[in-house]
Protein backbone atom coordinates (compact mmCIF):
# COMPACT_ATOMS: atom_id res chain seq x y z
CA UNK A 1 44.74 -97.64 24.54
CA UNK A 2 48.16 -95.53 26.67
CA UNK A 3 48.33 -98.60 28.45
CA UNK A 4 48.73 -100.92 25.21
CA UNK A 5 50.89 -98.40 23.83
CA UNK A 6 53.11 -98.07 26.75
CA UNK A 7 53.38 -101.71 26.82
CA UNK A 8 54.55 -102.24 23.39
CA UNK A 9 56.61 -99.57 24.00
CA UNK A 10 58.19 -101.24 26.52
CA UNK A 11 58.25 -104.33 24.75
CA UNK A 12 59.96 -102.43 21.50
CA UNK A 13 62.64 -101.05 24.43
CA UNK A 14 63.71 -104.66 25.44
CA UNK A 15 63.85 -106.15 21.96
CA UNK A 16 66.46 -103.28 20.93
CA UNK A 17 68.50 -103.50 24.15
CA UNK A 18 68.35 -107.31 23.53
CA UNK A 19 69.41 -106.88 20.36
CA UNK A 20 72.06 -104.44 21.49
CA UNK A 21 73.32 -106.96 23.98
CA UNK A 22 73.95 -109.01 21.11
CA UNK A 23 75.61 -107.58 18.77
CA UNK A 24 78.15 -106.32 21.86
CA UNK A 25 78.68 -109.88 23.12
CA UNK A 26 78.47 -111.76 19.45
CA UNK A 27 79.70 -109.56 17.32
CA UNK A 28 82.31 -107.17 19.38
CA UNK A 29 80.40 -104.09 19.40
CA UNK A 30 81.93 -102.20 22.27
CA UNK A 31 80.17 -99.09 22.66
CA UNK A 32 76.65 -98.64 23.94
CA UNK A 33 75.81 -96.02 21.50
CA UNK A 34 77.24 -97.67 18.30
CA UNK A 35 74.76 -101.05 19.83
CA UNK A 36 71.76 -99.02 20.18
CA UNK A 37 72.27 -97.56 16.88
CA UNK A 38 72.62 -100.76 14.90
CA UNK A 39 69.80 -102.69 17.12
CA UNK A 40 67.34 -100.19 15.84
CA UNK A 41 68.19 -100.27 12.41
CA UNK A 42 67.21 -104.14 13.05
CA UNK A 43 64.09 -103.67 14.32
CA UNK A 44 63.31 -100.68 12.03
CA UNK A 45 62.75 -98.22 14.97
CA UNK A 46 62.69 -94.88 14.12
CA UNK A 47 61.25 -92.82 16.75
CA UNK A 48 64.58 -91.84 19.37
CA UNK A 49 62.69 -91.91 22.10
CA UNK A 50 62.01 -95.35 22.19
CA UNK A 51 65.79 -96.13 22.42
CA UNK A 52 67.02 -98.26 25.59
CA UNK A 53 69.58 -95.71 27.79
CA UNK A 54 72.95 -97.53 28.62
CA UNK A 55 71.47 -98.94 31.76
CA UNK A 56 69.20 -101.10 30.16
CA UNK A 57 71.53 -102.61 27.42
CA UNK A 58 74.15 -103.39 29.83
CA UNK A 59 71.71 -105.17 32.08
CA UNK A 60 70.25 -107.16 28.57
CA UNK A 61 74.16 -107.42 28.14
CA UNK A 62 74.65 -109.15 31.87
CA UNK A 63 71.49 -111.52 30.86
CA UNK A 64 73.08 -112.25 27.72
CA UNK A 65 76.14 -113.19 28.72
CA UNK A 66 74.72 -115.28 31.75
CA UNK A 67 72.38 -117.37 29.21
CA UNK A 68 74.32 -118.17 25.97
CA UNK A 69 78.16 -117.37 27.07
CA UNK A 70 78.44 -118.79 30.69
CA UNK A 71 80.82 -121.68 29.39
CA UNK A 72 83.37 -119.24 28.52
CA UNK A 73 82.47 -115.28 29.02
CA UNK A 74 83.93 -115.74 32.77
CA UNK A 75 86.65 -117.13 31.99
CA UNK A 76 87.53 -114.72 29.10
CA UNK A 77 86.89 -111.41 31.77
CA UNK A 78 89.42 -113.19 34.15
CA UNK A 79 92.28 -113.05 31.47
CA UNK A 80 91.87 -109.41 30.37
CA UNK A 81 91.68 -108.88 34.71
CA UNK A 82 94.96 -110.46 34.42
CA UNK A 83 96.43 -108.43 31.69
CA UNK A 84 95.39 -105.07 33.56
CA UNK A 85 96.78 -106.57 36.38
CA UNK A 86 100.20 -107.36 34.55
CA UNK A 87 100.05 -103.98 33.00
CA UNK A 88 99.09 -101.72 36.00
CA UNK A 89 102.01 -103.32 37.73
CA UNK A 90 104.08 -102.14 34.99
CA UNK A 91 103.30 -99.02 34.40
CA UNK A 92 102.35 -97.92 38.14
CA UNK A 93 104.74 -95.06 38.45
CA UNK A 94 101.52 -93.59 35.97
CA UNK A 95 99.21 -93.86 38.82
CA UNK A 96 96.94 -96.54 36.38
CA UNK A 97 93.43 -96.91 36.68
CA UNK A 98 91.19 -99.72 35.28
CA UNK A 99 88.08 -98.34 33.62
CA UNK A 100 85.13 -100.00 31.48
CA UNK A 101 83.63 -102.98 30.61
CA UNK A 102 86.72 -105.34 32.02
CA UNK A 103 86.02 -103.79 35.71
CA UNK A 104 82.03 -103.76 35.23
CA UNK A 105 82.46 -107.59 34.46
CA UNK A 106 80.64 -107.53 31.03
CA UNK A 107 84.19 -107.85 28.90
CA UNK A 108 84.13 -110.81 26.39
CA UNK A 109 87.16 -111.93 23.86
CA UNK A 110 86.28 -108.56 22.16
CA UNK A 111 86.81 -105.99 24.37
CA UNK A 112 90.18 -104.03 25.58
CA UNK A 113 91.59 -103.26 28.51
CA UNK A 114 91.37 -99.51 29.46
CA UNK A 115 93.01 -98.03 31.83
CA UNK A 116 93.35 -94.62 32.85
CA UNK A 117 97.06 -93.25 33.42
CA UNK A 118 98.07 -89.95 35.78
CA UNK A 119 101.38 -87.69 34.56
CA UNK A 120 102.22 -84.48 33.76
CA UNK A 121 104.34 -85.29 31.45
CA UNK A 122 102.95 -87.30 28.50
CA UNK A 123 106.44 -87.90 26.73
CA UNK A 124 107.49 -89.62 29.79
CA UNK A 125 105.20 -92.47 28.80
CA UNK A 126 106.72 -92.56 25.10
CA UNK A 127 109.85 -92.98 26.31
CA UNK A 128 108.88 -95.39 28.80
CA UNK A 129 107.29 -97.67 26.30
CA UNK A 130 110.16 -97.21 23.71
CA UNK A 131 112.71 -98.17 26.25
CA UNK A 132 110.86 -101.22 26.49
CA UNK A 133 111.03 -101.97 23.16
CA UNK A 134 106.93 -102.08 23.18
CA UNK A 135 105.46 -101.74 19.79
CA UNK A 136 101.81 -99.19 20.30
CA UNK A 137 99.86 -96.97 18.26
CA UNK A 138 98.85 -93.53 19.52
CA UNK A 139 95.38 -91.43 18.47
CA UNK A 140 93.51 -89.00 20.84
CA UNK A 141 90.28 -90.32 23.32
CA UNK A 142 87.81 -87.67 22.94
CA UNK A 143 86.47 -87.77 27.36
CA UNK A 144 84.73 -85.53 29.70
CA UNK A 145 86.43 -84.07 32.38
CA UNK A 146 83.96 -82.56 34.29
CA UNK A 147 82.01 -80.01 32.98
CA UNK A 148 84.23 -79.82 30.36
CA UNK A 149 85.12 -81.87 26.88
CA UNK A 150 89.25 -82.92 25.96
CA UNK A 151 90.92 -85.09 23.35
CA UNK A 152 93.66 -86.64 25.20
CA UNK A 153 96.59 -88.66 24.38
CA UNK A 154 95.49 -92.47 23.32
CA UNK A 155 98.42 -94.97 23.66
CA UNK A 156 97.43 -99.11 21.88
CA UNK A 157 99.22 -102.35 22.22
CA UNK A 158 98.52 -105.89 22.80
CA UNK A 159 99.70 -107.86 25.78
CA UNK A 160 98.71 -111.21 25.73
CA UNK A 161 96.31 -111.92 22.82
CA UNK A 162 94.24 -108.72 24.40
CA UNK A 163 94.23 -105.08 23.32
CA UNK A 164 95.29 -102.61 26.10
CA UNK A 165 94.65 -99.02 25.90
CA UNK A 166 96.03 -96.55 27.79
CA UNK A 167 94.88 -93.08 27.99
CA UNK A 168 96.45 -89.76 29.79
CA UNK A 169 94.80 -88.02 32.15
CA UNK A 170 96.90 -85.00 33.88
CA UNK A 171 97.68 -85.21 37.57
CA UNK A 172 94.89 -82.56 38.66
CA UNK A 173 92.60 -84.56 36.86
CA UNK A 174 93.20 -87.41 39.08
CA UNK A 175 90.98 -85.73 41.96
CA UNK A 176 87.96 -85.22 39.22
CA UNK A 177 85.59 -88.72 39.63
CA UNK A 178 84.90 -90.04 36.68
CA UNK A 179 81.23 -89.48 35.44
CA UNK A 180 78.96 -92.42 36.12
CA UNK A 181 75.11 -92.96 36.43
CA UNK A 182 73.93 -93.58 39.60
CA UNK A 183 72.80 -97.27 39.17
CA UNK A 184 76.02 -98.17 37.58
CA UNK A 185 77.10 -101.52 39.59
CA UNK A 186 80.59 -100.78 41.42
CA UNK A 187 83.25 -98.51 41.32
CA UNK A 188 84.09 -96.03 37.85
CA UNK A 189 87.64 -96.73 38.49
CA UNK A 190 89.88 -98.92 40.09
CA UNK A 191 93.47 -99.09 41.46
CA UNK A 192 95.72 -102.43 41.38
CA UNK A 193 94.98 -103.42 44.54
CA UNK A 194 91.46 -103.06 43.86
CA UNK A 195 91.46 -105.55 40.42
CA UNK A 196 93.72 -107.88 42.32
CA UNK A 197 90.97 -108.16 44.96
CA UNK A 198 88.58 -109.10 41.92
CA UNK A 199 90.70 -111.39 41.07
CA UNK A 200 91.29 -112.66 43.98
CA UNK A 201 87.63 -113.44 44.57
């Protein structure tokens, strides 16, 4: 009988982080949580601790992607590569950073750039943009530094058809690693050097 249950258990875990997987590559749900959420809704799960962790949707996500989106997913990740590229060259007297889903390879037509930018002095980059006539939105990104919780400064644009954002990390938190699980696939954050050597792949 625990091993039935535990198998439909499992089962149930797959379905939502299939379904999770989905709705991320489909329907441009781009965080985990939001995914996980909505996928059990679906399947009319209400018992939390049958949810899928992050690990498990993004490998759904991978096998997703691989089956049904092949014929263009690829190519799609090697364009918003490009745009961090183009922007990280730009804006490298910030110290950028690629982050997320467009360094992990699972980015689609849906998902932005993020990178991760290093100054003391956050009205430098207002000005900097400005000067360059670029039109952005700013908000706050609500991260973990640490041990510790901050809403930083959020900077949007678009640079070729794709959505960049850029968010503004002090210089002393340059030496804090960025939290990651342990079977995360590569590196939490890159430098320009390091995306051109995707790219160059």
């Amino acid at each position: 009988m625990g091993k039935n249950r535990s198998r439909r258990d499992d089962n149930l875990r797959r379905q939502i982080a299939y379904l999770a997987a989905r709705l991320m590559a489909e329907e441009g749900v781009a965080d985990y949580g939001t995914a996980k959420q909505k996928a059990a809704r679906q399947a009319g799960l209400v018992d939390a601790s049958q949810l899928p962790d992050n690990r498990e949707i993004e490998a759904a996500l991978r096998e997703f992607q691989d089956l049904y989106q092949n014929d263009r997913q690829p190519a799609e990740l090697r364009h918003l590569r490009e745009v961090a590229v183009k922007v990280m060259r730009e804006f490298a007297s910030f110290r950028p950073a690629l982050v997320g889903a467009v360094l992990n390879g699972t980015a689609n037509q849906f998902s932005e750039v993020s990178i991760q930018l290093f100054t003391d002095d956050p009205k430098a980059l207002t000005l900097f943009l400005l000067n360059r006539r670029q039109r952005f939105e700013t908000a706050e990104r609500r991260v973990r530094i640490g041990d510790s919780w901050a809403d930083l400064p959020l900077f949007h644009f678009e640079v070729d058809d794709a959505v960049v954002s850029l968010t503004v990390y002090s210089r002393d938190d340059e030496r804090v690693a960025p939290r990651q699980r342990a079977d995360a696939e590569g590196p939490a954050r890159a430098r320009l050097e390091e995306v051109e050597a995707l790219l160059a792949a």
